[in-house]
PDB file of N, CA and C in Angstrom:
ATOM      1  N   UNK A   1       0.786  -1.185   0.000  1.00  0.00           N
ATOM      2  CA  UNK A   1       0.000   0.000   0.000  1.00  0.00           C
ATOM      3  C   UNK A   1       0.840   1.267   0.000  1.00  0.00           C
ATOM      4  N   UNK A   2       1.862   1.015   0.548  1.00  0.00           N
ATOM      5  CA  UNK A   2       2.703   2.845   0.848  1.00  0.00           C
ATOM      6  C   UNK A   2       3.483   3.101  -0.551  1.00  0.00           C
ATOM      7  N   UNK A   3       3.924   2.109  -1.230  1.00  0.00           N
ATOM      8  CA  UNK A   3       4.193   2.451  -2.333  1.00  0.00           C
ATOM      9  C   UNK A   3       3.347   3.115  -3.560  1.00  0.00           C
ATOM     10  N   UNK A   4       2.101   2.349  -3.607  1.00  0.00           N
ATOM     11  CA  UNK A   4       0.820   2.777  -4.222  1.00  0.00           C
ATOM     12  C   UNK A   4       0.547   4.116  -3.998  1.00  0.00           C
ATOM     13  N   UNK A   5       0.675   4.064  -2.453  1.00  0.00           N
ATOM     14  CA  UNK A   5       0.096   5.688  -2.045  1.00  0.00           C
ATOM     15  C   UNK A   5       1.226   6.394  -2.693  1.00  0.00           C
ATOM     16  N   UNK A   6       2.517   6.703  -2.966  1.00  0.00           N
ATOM     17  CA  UNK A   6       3.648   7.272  -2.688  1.00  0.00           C
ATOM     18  C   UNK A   6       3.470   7.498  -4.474  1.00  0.00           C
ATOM     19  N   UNK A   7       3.024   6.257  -4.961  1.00  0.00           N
ATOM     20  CA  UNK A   7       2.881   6.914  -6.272  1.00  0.00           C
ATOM     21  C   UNK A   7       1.596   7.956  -6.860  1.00  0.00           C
ATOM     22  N   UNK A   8       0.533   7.324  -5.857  1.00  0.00           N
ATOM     23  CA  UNK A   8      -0.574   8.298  -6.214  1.00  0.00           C
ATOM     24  C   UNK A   8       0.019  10.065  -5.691  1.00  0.00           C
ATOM     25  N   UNK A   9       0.629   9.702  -4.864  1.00  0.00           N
ATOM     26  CA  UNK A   9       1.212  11.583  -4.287  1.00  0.00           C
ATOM     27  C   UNK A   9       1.786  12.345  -5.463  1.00  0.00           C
ATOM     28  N   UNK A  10       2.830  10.981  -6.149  1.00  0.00           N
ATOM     29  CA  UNK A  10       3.801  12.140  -6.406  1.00  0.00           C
ATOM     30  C   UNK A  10       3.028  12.759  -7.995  1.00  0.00           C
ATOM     31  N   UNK A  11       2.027  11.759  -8.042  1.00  0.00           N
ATOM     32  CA  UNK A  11       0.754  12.141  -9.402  1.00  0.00           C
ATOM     33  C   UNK A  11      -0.215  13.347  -9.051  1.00  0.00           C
ATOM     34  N   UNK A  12      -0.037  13.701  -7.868  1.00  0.00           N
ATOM     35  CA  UNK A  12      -0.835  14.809  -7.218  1.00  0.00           C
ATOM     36  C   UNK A  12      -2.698  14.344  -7.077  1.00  0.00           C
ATOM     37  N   UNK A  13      -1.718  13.005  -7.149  1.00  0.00           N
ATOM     38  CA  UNK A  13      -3.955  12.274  -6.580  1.00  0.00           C
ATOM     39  C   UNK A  13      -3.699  11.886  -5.659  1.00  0.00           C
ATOM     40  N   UNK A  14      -5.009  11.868  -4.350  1.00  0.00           N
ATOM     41  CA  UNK A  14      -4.763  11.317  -3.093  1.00  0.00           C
ATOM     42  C   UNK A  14      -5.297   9.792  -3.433  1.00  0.00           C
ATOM     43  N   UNK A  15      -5.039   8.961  -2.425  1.00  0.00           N
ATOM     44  CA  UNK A  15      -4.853   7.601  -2.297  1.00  0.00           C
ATOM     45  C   UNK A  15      -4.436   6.815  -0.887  1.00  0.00           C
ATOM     46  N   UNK A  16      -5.813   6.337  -0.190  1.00  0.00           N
ATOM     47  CA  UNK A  16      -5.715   5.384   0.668  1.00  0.00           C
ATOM     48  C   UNK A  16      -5.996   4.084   0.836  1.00  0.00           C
ATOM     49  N   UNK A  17      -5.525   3.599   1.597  1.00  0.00           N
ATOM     50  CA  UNK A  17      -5.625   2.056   1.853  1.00  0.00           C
ATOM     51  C   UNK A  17      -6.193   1.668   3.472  1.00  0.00           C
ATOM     52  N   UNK A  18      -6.953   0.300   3.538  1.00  0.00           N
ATOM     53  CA  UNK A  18      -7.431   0.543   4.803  1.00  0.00           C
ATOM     54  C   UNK A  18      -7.603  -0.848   4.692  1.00  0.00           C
ATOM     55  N   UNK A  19      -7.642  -1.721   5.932  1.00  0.00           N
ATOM     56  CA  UNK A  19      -7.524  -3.136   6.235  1.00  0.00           C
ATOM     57  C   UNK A  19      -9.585  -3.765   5.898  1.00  0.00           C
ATOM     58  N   UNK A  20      -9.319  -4.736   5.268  1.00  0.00           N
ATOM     59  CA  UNK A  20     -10.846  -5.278   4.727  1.00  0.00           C
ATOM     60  C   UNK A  20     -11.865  -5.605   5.806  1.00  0.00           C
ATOM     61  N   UNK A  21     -11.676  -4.983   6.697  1.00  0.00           N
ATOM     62  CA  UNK A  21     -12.697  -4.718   7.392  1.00  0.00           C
ATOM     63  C   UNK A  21     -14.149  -3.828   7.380  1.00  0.00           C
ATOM     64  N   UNK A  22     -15.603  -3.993   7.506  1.00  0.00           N
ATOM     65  CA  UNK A  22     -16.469  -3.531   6.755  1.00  0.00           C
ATOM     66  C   UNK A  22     -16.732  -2.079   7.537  1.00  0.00           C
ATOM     67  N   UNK A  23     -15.992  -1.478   8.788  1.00  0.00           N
ATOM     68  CA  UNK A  23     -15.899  -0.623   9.758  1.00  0.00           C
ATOM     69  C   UNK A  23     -14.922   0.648   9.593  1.00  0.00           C
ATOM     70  N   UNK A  24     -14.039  -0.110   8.882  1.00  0.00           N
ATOM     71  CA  UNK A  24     -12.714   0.631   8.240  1.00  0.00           C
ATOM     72  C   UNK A  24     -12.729   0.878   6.756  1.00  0.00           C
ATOM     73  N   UNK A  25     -13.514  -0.075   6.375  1.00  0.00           N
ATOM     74  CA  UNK A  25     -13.704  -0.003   4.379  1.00  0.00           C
ATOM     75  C   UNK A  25     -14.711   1.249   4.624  1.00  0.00           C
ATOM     76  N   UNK A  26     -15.747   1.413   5.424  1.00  0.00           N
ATOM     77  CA  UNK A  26     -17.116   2.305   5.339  1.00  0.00           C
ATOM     78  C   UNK A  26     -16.088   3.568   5.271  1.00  0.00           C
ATOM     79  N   UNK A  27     -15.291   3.922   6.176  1.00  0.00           N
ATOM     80  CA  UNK A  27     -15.193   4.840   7.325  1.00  0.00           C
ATOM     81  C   UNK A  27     -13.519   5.830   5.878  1.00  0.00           C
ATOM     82  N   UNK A  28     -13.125   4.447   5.062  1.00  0.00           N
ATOM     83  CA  UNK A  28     -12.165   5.389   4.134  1.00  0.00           C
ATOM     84  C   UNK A  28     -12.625   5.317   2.962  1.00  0.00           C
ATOM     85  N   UNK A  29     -14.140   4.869   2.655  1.00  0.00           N
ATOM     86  CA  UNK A  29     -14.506   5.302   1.554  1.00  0.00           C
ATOM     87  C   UNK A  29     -15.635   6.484   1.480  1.00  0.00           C
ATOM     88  N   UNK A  30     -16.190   6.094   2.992  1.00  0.00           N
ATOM     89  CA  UNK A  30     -16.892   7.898   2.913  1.00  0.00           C
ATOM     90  C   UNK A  30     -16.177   9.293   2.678  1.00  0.00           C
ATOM     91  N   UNK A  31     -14.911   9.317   2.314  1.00  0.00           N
ATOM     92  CA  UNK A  31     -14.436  10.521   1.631  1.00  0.00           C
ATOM     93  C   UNK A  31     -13.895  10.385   0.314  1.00  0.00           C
ATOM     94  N   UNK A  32     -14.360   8.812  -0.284  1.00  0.00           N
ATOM     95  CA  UNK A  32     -14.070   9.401  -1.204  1.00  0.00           C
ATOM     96  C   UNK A  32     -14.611   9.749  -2.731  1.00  0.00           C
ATOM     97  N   UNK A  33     -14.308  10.324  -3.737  1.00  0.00           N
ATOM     98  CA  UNK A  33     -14.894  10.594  -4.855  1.00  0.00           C
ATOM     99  C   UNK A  33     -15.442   9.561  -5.886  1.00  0.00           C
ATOM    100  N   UNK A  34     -14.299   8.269  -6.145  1.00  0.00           N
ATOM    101  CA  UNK A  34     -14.793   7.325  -6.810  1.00  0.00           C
ATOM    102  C   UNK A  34     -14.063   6.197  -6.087  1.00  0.00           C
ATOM    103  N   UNK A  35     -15.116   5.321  -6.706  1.00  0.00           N
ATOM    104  CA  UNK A  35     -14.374   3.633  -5.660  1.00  0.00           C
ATOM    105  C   UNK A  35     -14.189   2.874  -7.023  1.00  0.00           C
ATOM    106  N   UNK A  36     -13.083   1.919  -7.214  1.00  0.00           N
ATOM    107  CA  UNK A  36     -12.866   1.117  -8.276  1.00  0.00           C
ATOM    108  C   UNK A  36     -12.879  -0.151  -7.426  1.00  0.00           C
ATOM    109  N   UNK A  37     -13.675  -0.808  -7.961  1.00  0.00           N
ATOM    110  CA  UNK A  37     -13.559  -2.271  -7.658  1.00  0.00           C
ATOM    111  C   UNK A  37     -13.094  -3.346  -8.727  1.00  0.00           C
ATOM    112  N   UNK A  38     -12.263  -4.177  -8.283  1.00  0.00           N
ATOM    113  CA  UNK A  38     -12.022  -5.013  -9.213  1.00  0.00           C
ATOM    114  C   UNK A  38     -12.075  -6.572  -8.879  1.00  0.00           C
ATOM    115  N   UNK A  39     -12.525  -6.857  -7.407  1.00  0.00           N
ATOM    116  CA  UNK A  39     -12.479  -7.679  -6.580  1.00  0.00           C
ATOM    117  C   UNK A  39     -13.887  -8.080  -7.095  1.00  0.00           C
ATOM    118  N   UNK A  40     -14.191 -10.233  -7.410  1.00  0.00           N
ATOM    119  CA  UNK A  40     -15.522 -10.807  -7.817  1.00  0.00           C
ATOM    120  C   UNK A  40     -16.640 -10.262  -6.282  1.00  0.00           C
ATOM    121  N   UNK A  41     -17.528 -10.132  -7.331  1.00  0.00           N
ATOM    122  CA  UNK A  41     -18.449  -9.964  -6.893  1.00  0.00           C
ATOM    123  C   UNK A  41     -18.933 -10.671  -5.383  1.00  0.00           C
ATOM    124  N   UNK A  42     -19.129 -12.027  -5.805  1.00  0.00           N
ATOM    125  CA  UNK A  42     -19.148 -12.615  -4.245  1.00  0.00           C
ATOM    126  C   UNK A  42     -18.124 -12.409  -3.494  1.00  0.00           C
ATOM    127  N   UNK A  43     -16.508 -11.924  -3.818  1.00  0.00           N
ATOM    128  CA  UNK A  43     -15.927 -11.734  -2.377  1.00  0.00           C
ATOM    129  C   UNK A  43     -16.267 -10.013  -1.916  1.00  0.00           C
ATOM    130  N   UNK A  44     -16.598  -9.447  -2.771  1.00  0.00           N
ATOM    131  CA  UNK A  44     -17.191  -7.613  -2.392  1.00  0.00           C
ATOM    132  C   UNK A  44     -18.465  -7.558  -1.601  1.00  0.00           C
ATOM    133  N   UNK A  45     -19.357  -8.406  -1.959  1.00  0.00           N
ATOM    134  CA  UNK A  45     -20.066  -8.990  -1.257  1.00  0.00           C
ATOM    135  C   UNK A  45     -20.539  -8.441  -0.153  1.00  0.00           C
ATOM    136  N   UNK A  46     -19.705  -8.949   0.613  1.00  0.00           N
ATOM    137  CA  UNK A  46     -20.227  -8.389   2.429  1.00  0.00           C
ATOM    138  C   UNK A  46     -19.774  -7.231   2.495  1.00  0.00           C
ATOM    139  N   UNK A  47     -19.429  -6.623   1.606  1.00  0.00           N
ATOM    140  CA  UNK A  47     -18.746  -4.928   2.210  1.00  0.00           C
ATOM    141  C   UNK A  47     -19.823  -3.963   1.126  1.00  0.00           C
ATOM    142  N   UNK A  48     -21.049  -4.870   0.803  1.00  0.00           N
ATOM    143  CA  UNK A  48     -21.671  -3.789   0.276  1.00  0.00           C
ATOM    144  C   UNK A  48     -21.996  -2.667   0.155  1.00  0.00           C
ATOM    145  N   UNK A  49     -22.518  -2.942   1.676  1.00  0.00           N
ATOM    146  CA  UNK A  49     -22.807  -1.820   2.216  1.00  0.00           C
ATOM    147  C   UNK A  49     -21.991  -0.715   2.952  1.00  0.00           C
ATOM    148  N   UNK A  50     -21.276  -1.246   3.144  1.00  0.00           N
ATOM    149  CA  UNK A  50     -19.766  -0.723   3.438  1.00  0.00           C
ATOM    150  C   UNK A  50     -19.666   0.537   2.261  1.00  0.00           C
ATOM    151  N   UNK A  51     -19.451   0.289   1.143  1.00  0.00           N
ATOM    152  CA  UNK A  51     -19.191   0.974   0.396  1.00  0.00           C
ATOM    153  C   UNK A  51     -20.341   1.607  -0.443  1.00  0.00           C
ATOM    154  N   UNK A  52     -22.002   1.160  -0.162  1.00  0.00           N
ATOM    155  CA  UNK A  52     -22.715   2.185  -1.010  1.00  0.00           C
ATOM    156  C   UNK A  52     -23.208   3.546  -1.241  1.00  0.00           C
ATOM    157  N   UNK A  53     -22.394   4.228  -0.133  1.00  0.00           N
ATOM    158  CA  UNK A  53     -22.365   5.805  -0.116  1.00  0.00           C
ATOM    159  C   UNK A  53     -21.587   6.400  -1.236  1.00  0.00           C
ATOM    160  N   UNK A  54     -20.814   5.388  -1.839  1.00  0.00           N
ATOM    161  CA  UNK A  54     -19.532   6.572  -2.779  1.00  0.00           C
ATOM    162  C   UNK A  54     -20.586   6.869  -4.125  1.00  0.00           C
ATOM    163  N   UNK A  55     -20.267   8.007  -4.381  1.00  0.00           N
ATOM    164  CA  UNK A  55     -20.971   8.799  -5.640  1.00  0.00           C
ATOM    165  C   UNK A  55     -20.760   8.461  -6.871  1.00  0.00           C
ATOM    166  N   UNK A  56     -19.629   7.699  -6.735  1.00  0.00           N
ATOM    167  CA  UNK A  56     -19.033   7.133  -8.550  1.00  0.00           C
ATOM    168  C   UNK A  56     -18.187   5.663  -7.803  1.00  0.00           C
ATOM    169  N   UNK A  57     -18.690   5.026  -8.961  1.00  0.00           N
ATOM    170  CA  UNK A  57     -18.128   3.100  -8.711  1.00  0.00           C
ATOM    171  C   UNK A  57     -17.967   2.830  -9.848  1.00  0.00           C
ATOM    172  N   UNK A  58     -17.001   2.757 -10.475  1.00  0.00           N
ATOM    173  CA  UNK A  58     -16.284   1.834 -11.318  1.00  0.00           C
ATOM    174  C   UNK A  58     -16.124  -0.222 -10.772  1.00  0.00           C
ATOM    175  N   UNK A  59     -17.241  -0.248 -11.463  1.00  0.00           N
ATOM    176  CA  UNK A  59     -16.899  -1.572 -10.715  1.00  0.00           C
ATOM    177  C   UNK A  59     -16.570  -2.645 -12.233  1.00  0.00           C
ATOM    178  N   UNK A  60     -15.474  -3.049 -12.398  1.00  0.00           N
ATOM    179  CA  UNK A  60     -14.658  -3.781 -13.296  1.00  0.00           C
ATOM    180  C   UNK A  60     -15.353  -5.070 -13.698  1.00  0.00           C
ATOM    181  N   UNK A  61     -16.301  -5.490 -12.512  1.00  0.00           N
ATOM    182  CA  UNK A  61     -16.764  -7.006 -12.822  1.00  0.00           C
ATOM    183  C   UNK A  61     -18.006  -6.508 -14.269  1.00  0.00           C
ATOM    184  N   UNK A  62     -18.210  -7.615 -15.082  1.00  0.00           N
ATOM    185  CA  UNK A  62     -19.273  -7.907 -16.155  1.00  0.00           C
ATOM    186  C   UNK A  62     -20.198  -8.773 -16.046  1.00  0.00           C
ATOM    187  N   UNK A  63     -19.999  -9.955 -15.561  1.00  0.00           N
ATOM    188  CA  UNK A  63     -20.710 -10.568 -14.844  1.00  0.00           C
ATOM    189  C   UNK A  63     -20.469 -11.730 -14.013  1.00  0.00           C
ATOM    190  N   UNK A  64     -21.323 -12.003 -12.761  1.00  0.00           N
ATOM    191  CA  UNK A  64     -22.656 -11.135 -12.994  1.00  0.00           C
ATOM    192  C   UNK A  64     -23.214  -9.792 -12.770  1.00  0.00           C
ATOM    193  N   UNK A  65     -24.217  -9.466 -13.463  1.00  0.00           N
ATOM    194  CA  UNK A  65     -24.264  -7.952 -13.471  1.00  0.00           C
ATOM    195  C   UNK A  65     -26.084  -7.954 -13.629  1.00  0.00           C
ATOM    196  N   UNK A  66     -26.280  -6.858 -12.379  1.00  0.00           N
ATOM    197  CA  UNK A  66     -25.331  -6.151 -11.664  1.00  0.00           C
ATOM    198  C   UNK A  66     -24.726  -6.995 -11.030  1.00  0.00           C
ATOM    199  N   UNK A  67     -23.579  -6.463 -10.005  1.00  0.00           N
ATOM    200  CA  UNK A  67     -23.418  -7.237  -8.422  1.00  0.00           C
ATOM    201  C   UNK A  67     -23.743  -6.471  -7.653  1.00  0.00           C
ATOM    202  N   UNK A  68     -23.805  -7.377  -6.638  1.00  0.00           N
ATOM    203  CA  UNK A  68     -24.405  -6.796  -5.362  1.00  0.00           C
ATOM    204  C   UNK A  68     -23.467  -4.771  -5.267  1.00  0.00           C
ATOM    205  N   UNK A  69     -22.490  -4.670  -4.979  1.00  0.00           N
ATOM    206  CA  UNK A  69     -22.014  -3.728  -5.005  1.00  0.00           C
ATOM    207  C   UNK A  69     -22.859  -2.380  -5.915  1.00  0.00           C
ATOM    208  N   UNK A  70     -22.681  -3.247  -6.995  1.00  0.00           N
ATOM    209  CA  UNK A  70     -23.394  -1.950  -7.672  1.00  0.00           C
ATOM    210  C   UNK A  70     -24.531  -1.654  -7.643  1.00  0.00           C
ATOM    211  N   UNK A  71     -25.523  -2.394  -7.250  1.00  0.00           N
ATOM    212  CA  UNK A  71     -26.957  -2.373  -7.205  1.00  0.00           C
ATOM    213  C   UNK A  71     -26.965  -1.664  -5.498  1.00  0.00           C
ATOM    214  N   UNK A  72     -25.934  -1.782  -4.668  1.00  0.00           N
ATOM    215  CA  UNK A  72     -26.253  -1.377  -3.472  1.00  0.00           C
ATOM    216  C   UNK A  72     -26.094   0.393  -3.841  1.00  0.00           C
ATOM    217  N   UNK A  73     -24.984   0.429  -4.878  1.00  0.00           N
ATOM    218  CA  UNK A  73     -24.220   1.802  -4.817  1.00  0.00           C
ATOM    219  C   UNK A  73     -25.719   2.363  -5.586  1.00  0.00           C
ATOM    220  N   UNK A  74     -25.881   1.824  -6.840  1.00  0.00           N
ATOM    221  CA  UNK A  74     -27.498   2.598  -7.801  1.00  0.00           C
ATOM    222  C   UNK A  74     -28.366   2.986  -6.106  1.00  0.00           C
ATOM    223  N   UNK A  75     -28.590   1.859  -5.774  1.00  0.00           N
ATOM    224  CA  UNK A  75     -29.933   2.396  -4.606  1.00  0.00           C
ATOM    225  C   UNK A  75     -29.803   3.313  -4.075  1.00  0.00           C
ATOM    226  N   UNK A  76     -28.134   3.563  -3.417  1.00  0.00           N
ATOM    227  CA  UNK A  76     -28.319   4.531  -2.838  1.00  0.00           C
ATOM    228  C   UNK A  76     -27.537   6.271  -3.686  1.00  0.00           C
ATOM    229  N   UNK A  77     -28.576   6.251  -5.028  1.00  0.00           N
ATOM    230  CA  UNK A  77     -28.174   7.077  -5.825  1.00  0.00           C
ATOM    231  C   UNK A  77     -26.985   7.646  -6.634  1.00  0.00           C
ATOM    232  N   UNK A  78     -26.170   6.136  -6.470  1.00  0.00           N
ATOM    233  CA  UNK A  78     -24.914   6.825  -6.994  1.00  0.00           C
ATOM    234  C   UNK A  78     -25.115   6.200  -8.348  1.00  0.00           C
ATOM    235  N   UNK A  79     -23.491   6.809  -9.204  1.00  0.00           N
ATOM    236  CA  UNK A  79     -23.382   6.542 -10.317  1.00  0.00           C
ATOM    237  C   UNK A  79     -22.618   5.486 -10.686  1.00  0.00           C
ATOM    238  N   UNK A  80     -22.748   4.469 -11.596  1.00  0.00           N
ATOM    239  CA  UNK A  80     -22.080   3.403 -11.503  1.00  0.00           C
ATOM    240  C   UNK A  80     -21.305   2.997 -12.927  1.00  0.00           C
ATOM    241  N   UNK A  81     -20.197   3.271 -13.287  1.00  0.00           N
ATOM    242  CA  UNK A  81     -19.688   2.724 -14.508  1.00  0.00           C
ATOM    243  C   UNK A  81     -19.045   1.289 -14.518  1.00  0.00           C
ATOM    244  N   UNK A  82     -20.265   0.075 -15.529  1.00  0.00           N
ATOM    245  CA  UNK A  82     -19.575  -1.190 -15.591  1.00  0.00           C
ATOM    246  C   UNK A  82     -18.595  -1.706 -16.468  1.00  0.00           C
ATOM    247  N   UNK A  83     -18.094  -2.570 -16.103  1.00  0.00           N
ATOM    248  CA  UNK A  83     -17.411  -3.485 -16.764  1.00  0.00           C
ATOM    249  C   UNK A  83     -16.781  -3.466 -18.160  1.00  0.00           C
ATOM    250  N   UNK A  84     -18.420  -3.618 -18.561  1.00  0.00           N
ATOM    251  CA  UNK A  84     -18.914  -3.435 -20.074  1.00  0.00           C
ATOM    252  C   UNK A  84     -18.438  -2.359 -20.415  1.00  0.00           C
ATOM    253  N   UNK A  85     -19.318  -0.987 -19.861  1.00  0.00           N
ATOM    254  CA  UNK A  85     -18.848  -0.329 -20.560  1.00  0.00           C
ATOM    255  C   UNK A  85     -17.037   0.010 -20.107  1.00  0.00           C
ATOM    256  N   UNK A  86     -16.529  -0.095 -19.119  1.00  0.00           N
ATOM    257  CA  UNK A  86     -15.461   0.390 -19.230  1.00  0.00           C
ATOM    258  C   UNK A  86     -14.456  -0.610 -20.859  1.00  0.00           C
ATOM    259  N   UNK A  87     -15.229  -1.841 -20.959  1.00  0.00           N
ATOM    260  CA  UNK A  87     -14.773  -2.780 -21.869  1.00  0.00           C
ATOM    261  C   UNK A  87     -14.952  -2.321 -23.256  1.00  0.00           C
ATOM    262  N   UNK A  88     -15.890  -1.190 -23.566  1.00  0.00           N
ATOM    263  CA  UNK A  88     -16.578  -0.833 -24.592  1.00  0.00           C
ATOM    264  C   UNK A  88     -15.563   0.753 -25.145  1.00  0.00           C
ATOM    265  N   UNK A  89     -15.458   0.952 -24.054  1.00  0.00           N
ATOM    266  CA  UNK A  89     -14.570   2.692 -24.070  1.00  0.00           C
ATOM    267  C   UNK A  89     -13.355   2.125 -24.522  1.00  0.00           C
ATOM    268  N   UNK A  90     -12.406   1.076 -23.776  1.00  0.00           N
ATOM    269  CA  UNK A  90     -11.449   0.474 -24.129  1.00  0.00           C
ATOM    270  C   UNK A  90     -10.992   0.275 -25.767  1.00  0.00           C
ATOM    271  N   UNK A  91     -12.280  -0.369 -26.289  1.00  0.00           N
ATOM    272  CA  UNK A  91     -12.390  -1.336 -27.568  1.00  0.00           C
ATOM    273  C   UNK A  91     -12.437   0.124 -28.331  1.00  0.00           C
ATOM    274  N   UNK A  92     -13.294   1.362 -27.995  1.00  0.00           N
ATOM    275  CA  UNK A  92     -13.347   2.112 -28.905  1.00  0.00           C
ATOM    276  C   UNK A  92     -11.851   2.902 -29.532  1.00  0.00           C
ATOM    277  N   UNK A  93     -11.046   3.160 -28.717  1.00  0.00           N
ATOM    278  CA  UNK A  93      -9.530   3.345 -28.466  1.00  0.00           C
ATOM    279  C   UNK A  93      -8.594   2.283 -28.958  1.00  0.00           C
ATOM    280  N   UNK A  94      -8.749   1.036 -28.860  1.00  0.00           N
ATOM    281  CA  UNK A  94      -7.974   0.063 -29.541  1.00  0.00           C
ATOM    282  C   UNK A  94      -8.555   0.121 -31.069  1.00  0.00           C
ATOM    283  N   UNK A  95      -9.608   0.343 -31.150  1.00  0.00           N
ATOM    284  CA  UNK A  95     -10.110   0.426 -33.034  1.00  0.00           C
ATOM    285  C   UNK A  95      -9.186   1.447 -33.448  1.00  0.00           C
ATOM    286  N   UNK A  96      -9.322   3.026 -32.558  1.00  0.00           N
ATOM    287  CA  UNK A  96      -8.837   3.812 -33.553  1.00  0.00           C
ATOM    288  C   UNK A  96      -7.214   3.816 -33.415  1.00  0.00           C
ATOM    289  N   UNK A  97      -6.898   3.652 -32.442  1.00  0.00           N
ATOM    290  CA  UNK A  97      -5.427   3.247 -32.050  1.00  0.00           C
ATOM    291  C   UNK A  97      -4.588   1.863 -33.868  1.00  0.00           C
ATOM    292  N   UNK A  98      -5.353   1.426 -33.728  1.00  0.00           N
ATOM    293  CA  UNK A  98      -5.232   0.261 -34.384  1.00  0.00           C
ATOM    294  C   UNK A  98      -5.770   0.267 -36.285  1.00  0.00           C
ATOM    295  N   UNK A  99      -6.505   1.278 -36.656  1.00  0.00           N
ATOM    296  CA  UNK A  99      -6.653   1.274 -37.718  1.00  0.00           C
ATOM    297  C   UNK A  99      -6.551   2.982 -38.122  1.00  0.00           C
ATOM    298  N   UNK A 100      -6.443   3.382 -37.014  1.00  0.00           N
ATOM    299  CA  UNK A 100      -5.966   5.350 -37.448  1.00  0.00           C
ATOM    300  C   UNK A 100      -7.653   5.907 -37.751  1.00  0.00           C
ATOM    301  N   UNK A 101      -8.714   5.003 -38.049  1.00  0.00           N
ATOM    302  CA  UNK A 101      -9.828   5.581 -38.301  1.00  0.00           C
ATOM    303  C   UNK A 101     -10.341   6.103 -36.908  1.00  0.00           C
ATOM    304  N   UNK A 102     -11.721   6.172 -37.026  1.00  0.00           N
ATOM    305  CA  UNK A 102     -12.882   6.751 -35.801  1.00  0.00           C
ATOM    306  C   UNK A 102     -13.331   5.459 -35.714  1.00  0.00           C
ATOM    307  N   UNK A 103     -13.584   4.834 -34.342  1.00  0.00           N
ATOM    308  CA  UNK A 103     -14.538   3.851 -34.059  1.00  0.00           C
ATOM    309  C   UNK A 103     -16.237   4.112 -34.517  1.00  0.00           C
ATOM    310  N   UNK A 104     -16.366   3.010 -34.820  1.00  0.00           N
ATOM    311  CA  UNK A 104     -17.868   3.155 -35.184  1.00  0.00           C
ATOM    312  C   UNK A 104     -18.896   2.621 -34.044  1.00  0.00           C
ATOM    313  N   UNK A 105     -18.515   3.646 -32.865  1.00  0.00           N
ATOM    314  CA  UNK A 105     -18.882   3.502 -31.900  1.00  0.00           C
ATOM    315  C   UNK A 105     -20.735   2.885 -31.662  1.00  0.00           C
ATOM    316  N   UNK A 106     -21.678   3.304 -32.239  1.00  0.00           N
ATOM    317  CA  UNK A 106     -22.823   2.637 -32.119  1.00  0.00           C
ATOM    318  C   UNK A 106     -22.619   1.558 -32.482  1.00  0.00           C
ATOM    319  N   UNK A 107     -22.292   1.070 -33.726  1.00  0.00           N
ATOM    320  CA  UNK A 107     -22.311  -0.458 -34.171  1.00  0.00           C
ATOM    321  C   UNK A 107     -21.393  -1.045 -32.814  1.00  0.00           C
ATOM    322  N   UNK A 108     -21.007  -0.766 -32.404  1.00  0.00           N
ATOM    323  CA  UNK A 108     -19.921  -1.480 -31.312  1.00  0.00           C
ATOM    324  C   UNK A 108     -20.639  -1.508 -29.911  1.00  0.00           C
ATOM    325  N   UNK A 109     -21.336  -0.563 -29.880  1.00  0.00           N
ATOM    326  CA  UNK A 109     -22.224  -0.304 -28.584  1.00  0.00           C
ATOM    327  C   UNK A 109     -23.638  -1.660 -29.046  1.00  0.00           C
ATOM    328  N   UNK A 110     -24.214  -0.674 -29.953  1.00  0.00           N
ATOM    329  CA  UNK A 110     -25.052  -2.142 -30.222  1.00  0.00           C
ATOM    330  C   UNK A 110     -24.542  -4.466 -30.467  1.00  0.00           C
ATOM    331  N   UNK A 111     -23.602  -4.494 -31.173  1.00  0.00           N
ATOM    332  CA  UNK A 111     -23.235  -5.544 -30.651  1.00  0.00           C
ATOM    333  C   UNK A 111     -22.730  -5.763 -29.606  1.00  0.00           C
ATOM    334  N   UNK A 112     -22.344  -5.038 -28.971  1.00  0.00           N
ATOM    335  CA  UNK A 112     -22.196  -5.044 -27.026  1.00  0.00           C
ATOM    336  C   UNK A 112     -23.785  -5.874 -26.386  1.00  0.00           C
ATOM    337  N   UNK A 113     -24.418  -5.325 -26.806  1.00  0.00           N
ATOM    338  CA  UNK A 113     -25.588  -5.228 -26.196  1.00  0.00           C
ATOM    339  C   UNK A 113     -26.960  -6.728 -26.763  1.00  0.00           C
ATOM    340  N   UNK A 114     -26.238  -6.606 -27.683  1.00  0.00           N
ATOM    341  CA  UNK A 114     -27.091  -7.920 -28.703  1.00  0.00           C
ATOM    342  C   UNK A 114     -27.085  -9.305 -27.926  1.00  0.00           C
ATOM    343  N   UNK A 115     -28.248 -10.024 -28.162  1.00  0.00           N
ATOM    344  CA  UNK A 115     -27.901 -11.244 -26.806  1.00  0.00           C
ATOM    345  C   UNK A 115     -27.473 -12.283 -27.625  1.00  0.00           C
TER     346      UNK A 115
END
């Protein structure tokens, strides 16, 4: 963790760490701006609630979807960017990265979405 932090400093972003406890997870994520999760769903699990005050959740999992996390964070009005889409923003950047064109971002959004 102190290295992590030491790099978030010298980036001029703050950055804490706090032991997985659901008392101590509540207590250093009520300040903060966005929570990234990348941890499965069933082990985030019990710290749902722990964490459904933060205003922005990046939560990395796709499925299943929602998870508990994020459906706790929606309820209690926050904003939630998934998986998907963080998977979708990604893909749009590797297209143009990769062929110099513009992603053809709807067609890509819609087969995202196609079952």
């Amino acid at each position: 963790g102190r290295r992590r932090a030491a790099l978030a400093q010298r980036l001029g972003q703050a950055a804490d760490f706090c032991d997985i406890a659901a008392d101590a997870l509540a207590g250093t994520a009520a300040g903060a701006d966005v929570v990234v999760n990348t941890v499965p769903a069933d082990a985030v699990a019990p710290y749902a609630d722990a964490l459904a005050a933060t205003p922005v959740l990046l939560d990395a999992i796709y499925d299943p979807w929602p998870t508990p996390l994020a459906a706790a964070v929606t309820a209690r009005g926050g904003r939630v960017i998934s998986g998907l889409q963080m998977l979708l923003n990604q893909a749009f950047t590797q297209v143009e990265l990769f062929t110099g064109m513009p992603a053809p971002k709807e067609a890509m959004r819609a087969a995202l979405e196609a079952p």
